[in-house]
N, C-alpha and C. Protein backbone atom coordinates (compact mmCIF):
# COMPACT_ATOMS: atom_id res chain seq x y z
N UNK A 1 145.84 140.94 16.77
CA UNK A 1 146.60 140.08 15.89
C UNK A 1 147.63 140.93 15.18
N UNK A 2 149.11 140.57 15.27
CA UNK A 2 150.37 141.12 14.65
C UNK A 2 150.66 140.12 13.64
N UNK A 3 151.27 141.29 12.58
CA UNK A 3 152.21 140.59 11.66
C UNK A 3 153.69 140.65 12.34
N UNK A 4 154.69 139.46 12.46
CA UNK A 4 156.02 139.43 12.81
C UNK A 4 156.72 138.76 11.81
N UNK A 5 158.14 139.29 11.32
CA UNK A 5 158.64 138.49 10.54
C UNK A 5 159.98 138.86 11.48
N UNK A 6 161.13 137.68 10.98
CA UNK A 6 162.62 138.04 11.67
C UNK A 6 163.46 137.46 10.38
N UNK A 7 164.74 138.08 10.86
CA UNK A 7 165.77 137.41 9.50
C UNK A 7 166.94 137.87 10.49
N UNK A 8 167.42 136.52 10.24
CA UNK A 8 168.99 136.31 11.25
C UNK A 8 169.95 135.76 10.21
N UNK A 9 170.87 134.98 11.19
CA UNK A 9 171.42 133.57 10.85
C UNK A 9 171.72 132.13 11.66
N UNK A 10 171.90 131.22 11.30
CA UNK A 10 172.05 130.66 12.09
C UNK A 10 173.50 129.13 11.65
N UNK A 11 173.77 128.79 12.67
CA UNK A 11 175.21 127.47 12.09
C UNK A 11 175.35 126.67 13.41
N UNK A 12 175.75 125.58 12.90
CA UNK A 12 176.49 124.58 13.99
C UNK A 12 177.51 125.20 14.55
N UNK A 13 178.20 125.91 14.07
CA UNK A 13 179.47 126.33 14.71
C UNK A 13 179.58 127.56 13.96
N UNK A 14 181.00 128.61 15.21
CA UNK A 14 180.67 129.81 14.69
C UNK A 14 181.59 129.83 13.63
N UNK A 15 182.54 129.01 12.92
CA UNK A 15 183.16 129.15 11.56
C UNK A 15 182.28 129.39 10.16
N UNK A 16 180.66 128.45 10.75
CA UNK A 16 180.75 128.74 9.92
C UNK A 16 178.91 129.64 9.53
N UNK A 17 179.04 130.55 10.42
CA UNK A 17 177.92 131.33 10.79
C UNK A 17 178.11 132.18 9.30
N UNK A 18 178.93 132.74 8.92
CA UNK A 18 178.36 133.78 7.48
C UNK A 18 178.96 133.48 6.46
N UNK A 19 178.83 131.91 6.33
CA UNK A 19 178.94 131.36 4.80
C UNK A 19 177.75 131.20 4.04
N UNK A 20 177.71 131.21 3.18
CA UNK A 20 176.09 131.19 2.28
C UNK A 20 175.15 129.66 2.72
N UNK A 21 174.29 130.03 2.69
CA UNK A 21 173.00 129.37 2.99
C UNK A 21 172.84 128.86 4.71
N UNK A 22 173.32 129.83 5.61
CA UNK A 22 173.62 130.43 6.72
C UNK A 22 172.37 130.78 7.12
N UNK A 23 171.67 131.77 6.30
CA UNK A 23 170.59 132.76 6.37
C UNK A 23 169.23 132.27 7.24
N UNK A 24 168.47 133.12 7.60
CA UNK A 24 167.14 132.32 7.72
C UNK A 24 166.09 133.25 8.04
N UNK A 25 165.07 133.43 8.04
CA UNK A 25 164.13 134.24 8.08
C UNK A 25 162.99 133.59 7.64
N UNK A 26 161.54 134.33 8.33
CA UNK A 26 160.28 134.16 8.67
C UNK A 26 159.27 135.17 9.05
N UNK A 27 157.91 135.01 8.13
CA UNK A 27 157.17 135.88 8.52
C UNK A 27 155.55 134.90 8.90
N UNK A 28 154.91 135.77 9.67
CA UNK A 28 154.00 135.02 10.38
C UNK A 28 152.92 135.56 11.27
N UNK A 29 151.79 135.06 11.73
CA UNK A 29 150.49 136.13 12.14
C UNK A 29 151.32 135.83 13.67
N UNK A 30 150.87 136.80 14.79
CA UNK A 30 151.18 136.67 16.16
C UNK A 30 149.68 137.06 16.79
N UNK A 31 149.44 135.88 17.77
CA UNK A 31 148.07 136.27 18.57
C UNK A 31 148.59 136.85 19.72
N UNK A 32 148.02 137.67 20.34
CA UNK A 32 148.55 138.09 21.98
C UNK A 32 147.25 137.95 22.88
N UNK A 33 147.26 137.20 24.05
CA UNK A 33 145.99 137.20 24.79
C UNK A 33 146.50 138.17 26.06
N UNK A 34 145.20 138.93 26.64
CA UNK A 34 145.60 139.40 27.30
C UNK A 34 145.33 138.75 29.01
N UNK A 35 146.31 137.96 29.13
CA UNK A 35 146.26 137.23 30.05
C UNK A 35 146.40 137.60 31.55
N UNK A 36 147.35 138.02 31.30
CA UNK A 36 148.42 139.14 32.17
C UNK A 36 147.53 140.36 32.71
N UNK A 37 146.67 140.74 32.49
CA UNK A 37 145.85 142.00 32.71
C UNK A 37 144.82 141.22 33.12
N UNK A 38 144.43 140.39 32.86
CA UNK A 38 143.34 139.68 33.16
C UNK A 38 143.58 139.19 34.68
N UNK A 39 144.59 138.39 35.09
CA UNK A 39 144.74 138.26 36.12
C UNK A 39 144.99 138.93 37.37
N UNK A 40 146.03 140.21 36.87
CA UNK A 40 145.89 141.41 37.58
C UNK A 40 144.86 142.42 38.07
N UNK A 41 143.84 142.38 37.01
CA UNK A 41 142.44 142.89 37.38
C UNK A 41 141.73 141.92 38.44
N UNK A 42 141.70 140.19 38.21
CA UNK A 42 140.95 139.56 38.68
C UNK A 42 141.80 139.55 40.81
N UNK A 43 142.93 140.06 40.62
CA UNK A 43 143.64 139.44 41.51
C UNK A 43 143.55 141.34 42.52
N UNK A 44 143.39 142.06 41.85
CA UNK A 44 142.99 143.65 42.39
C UNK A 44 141.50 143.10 42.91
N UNK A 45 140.71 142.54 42.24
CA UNK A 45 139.15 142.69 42.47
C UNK A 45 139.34 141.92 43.89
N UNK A 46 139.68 140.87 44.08
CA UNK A 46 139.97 140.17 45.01
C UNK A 46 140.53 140.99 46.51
N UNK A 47 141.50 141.68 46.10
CA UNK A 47 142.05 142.31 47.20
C UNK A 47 140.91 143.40 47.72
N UNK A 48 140.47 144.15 46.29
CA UNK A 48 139.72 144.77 47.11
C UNK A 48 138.68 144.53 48.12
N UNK A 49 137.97 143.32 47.68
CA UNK A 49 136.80 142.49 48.61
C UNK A 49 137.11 142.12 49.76
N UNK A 50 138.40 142.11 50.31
CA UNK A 50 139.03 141.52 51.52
C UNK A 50 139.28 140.27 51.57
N UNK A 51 139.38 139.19 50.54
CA UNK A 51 138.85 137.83 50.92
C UNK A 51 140.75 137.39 50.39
């Protein structure tokens, strides 16, 4: 579990991207599963068995 926060900006249009209340930012927990490794292990185990 991560802490992530970001701070940008954001606008309808780019006139008017760095006029005040433009801003925006966020902080927030991040889960990561390890999914990706999981499948790669499950998908190695496989190969190795021949099947």
């Amino acid at each position: 579990m991560n802490l992530t926060a970001f701070i940008g900006v954001q606008s309808l249009g780019l006139d008017m991207l760095m006029k005040s209340g433009s801003t925006v930012g966020s902080v927030g927990p991040a889960v990561s599963l390890p999914l990706g490794r999981t499948i790669i292990r499950h998908e190695w185990r496989r190969v190795k068995r021949g099947v």
